[in-house]
Protein backbone atom coordinates (compact mmCIF):
# COMPACT_ATOMS: atom_id res chain seq x y z
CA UNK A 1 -19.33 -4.04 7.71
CA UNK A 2 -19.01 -7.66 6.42
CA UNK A 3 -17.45 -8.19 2.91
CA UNK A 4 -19.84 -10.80 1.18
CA UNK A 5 -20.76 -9.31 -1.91
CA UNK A 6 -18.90 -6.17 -1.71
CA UNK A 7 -16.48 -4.98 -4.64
CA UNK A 8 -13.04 -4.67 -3.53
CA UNK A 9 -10.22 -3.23 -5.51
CA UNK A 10 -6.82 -4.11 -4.85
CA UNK A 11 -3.98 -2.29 -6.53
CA UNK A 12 -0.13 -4.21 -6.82
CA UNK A 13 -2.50 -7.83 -6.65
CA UNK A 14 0.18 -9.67 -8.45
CA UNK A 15 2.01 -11.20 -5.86
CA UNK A 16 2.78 -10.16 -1.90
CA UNK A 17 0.51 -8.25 0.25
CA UNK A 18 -1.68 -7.29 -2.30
CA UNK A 19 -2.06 -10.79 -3.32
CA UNK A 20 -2.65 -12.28 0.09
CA UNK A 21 -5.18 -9.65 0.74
CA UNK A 22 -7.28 -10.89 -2.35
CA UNK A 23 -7.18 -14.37 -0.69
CA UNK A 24 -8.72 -13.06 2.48
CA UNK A 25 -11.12 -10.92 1.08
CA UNK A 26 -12.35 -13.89 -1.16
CA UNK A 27 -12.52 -15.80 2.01
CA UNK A 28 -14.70 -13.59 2.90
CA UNK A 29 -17.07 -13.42 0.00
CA UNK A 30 -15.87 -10.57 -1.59
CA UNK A 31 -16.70 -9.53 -5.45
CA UNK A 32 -12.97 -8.94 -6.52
CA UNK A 33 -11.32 -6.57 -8.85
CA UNK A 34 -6.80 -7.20 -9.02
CA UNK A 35 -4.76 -4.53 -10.51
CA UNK A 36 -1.72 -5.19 -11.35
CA UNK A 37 1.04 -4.88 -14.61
CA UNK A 38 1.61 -8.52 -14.44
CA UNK A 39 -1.50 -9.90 -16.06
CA UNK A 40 0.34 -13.99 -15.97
CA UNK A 41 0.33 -13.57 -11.97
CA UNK A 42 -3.48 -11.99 -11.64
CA UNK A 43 -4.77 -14.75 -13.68
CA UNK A 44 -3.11 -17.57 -12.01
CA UNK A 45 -4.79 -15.10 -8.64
CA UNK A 46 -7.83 -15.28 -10.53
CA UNK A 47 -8.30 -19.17 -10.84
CA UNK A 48 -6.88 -20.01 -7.80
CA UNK A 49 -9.73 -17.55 -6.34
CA UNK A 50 -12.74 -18.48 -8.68
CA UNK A 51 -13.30 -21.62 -6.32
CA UNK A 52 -14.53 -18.85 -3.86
CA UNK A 53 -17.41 -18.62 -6.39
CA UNK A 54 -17.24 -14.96 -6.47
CA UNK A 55 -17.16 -12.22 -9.02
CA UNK A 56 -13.44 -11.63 -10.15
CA UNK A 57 -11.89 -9.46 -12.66
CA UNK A 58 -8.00 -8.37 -13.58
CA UNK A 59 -7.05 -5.17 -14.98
CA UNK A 60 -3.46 -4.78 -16.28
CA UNK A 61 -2.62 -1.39 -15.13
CA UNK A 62 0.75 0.96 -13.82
CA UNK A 63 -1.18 2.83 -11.87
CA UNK A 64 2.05 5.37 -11.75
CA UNK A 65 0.06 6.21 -15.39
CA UNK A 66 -2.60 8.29 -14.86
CA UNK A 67 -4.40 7.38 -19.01
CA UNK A 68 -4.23 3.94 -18.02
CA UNK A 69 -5.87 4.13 -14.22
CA UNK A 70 -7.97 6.54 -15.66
CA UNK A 71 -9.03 3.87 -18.27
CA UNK A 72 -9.07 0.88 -15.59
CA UNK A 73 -11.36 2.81 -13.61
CA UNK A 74 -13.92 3.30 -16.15
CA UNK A 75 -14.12 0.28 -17.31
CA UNK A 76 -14.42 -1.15 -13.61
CA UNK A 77 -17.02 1.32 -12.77
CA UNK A 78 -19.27 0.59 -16.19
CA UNK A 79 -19.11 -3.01 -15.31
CA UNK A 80 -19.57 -3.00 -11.14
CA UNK A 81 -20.95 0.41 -11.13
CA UNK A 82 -19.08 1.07 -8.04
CA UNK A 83 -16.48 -0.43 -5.83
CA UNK A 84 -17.03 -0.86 -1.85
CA UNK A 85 -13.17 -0.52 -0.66
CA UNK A 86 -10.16 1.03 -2.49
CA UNK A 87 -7.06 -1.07 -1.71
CA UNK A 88 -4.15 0.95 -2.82
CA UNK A 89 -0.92 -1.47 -2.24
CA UNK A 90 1.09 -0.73 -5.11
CA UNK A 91 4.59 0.11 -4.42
CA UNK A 92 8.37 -0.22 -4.35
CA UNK A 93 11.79 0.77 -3.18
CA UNK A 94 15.84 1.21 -4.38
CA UNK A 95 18.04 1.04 -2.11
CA UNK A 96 20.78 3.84 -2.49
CA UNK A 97 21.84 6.93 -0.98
CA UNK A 98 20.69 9.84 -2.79
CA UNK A 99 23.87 11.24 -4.35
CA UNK A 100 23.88 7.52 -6.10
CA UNK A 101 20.33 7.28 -7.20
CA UNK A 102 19.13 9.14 -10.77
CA UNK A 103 16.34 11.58 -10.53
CA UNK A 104 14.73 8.85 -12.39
CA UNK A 105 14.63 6.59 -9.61
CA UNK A 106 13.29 8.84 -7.24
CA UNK A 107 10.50 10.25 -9.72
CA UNK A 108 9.66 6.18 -10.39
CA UNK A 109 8.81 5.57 -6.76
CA UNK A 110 6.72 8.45 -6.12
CA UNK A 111 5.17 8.19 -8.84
CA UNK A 112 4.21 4.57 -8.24
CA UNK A 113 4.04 5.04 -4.44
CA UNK A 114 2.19 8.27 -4.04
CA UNK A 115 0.55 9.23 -7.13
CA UNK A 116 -0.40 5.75 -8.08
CA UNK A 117 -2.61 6.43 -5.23
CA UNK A 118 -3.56 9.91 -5.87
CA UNK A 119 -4.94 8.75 -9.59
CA UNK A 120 -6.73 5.69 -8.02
CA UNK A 121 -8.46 7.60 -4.93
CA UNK A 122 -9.56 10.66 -7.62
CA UNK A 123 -10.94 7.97 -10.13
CA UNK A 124 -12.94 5.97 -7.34
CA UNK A 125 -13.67 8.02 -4.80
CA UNK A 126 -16.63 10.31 -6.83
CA UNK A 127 -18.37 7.52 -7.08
CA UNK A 128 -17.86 6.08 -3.38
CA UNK A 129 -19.17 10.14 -2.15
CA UNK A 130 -22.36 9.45 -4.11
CA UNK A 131 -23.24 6.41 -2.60
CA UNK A 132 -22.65 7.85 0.45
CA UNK A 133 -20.32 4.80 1.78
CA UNK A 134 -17.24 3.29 0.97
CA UNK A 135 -13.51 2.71 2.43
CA UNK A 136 -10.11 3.59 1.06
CA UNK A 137 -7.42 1.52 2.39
CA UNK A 138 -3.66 3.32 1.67
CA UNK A 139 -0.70 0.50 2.25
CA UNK A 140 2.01 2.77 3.50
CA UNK A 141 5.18 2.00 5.76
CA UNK A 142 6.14 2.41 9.39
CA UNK A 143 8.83 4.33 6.96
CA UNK A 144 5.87 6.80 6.88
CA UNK A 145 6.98 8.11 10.49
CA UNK A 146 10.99 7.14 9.88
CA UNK A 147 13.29 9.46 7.47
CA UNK A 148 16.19 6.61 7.05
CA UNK A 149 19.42 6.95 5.38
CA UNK A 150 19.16 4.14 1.85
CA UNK A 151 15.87 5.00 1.65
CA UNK A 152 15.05 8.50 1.49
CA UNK A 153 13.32 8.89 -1.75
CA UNK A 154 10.53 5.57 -0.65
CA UNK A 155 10.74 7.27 2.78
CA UNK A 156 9.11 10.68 1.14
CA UNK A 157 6.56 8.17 -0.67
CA UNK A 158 4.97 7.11 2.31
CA UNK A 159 5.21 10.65 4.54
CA UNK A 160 3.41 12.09 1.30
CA UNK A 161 0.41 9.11 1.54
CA UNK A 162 0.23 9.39 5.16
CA UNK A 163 -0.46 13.42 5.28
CA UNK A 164 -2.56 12.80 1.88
CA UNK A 165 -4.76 10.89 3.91
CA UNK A 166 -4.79 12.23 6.83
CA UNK A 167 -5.77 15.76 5.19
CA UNK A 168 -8.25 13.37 2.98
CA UNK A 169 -9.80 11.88 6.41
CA UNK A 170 -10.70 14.84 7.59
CA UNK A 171 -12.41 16.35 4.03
CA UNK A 172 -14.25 13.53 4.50
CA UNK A 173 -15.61 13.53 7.89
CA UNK A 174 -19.40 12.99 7.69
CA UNK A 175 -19.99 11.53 4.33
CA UNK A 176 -19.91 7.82 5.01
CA UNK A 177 -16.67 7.34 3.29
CA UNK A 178 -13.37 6.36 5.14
CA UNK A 179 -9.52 6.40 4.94
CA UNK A 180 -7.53 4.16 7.01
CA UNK A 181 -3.86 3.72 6.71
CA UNK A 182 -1.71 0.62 6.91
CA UNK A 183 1.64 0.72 7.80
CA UNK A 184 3.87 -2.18 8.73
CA UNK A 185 7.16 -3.27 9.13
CA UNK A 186 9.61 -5.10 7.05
CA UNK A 187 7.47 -8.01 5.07
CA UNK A 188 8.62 -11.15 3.53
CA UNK A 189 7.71 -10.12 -0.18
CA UNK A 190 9.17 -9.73 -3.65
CA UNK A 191 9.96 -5.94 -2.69
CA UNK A 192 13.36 -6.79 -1.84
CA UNK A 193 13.90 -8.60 -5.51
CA UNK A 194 15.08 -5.18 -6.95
CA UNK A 195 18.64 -5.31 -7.63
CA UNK A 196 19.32 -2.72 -5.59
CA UNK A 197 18.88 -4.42 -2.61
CA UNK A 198 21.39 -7.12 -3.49
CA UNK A 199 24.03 -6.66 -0.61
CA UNK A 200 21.27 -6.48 1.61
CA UNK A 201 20.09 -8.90 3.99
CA UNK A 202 16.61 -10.07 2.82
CA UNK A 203 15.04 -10.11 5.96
CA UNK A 204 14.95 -9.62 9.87
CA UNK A 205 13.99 -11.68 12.30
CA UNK A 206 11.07 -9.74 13.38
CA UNK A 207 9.92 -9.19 9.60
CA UNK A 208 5.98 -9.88 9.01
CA UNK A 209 4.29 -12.20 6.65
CA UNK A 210 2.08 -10.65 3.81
CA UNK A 211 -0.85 -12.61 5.38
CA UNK A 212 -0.33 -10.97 8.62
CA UNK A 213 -0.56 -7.43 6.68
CA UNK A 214 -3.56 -8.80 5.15
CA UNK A 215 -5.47 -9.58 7.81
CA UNK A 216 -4.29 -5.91 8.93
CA UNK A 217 -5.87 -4.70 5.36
CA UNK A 218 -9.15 -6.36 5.90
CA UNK A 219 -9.05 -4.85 9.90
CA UNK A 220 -8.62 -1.03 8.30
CA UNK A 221 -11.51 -1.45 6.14
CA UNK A 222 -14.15 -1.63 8.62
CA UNK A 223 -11.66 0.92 11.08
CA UNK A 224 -12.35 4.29 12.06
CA UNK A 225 -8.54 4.99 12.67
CA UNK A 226 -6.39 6.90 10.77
CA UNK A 227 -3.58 4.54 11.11
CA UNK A 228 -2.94 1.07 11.73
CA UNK A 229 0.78 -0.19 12.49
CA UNK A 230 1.58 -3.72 12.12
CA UNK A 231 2.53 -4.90 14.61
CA UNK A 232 0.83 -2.95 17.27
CA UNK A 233 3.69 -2.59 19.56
CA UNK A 234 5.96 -0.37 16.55
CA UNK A 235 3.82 2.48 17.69
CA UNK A 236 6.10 2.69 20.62
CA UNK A 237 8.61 3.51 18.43
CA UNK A 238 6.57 5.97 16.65
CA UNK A 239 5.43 8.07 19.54
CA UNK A 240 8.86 7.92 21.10
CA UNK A 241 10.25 9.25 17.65
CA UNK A 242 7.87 11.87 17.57
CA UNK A 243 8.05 12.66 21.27
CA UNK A 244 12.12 12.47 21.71
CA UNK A 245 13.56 12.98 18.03
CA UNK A 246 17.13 14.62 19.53
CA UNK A 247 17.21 11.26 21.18
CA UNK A 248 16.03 8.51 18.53
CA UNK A 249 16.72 9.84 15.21
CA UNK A 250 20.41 10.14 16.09
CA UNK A 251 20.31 6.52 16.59
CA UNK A 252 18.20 5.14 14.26
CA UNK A 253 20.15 7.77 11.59
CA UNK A 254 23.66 5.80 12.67
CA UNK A 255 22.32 2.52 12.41
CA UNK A 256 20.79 3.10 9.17
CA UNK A 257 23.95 4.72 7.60
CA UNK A 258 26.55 1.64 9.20
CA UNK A 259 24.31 -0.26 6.52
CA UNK A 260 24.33 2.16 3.67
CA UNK A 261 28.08 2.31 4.28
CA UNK A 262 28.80 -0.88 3.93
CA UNK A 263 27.09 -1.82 0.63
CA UNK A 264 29.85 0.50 -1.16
């Protein structure tokens, strides 16, 4: 499927991977819609992007409430009448063990992270089953497959979105609608801004760009796969977690927990 003149949705468009994957899809000749809760960002987005000559529109939104996705939606739906691919990219992290972090923080990333998610793919995808076409597109984490000490609570976010859609997938074998996930490694984004992470190195060597997740973004909507790690070669890492877990997690677990350590 090519993109010109299809209505793409892209939740968290603001800034990072979300807003690198509006450039590409605009590239492309996409009919844009960019959620987001920082309208000052979308609409700089949204002018840089109009050159594209293409149908834009911003929607100020926390999609971690459902009144106001539910809102969002039907205002996007009256005016497009449907959307083509569901981007759902919104999502964060804080960095702390668990015994340090509030409930609070671990109900704000779930409910950003998972059921930000949840609301958007109830609110769209009616509409994509009665067309009989249509892509959802979740933005997870190769945290998805990893349980790491620090990050627990974001950890659980992306397990949940990856067995959502994986169960989802399969309900929706047959109907011309499909869920792909994409799940890559550290990226070079605002998601380390948090204060949280303020001890932290930023970045590793091997961390991605958002463009390179982008391009990964505009890959899963035309994929058949379930899952799509960026970069390729992490699901190496994956299977041999899976496959050996008395062997890696041990490892990973100790590496993981020298870090959390050492922030106190």
């Amino acid at each position: 499927m090519g993109f010109k003149n299809k209505t793409v949705l892209i939740t968290g468009a603001s800034s990072g991977i979300g807003r690198e994957a509006a450039i590409e899809f605009a590239k492309q000749g996409a009919n844009l819609i960019l959620v987001a809760r920082r309208k000052e960002k979308m609409e700089k987005l949204k002018e840089q992007l109009e050159k594209s000559h293409i149908k834009i529109r911003t929607c100020q939104c926390d999609v971690s409430d459902k009144s106001q996705v539910r809102k969002m939606s039907e205002d996007v739906l009256k005016e497009f009448g449907h959307i083509d691919i569901l981007v759902n990219n919104a999502g964060f992290a804080i960095y702390g063990s668990v015994s340090e972090l509030t409930i609070e923080d671990i109900e704000a990333q779930m409910a950003t992270n998972y059921f930000g998610m949840i609301y958007c793919t109830k609110n769209f995808l009616p509409s994509m089953l009665e067309q009989n076409s249509g892509h959802i597109v979740n933005v997870a984490s190769v945290a998805a497959s990893f349980g790491l000490p620090g990050i627990a609570s974001y950890c659980a976010s992306k397990f949940a979105m990856l067995g959502f859609s994986e169960g989802l997938k399969h309900e929706l074998s047959g109907t011309g609608v499909g869920v792909t996930v994409v799940s890559p490694i550290m990226v070079r984004t605002d998601f380390f801004d948090h204060p949280s992470f303020e001890k932290m190195p930023k970045y590793s060597p091997t961390s991605l760009s958002p463009k390179t997740v982008a391009k990964a973004i505009l890959k899963a909507a035309n994929s058949p796969r379930l899952e799509i790690i960026v970069p390729s070669v992490v699901r190496g890492a994956v299977w041999a977690k899976h496959t050996f877990p008395y062997l890696i997690n041990p490892i990973l677990g100790s590496a993981f927990k020298k870090q959390l350590d050492s922030k106190k």
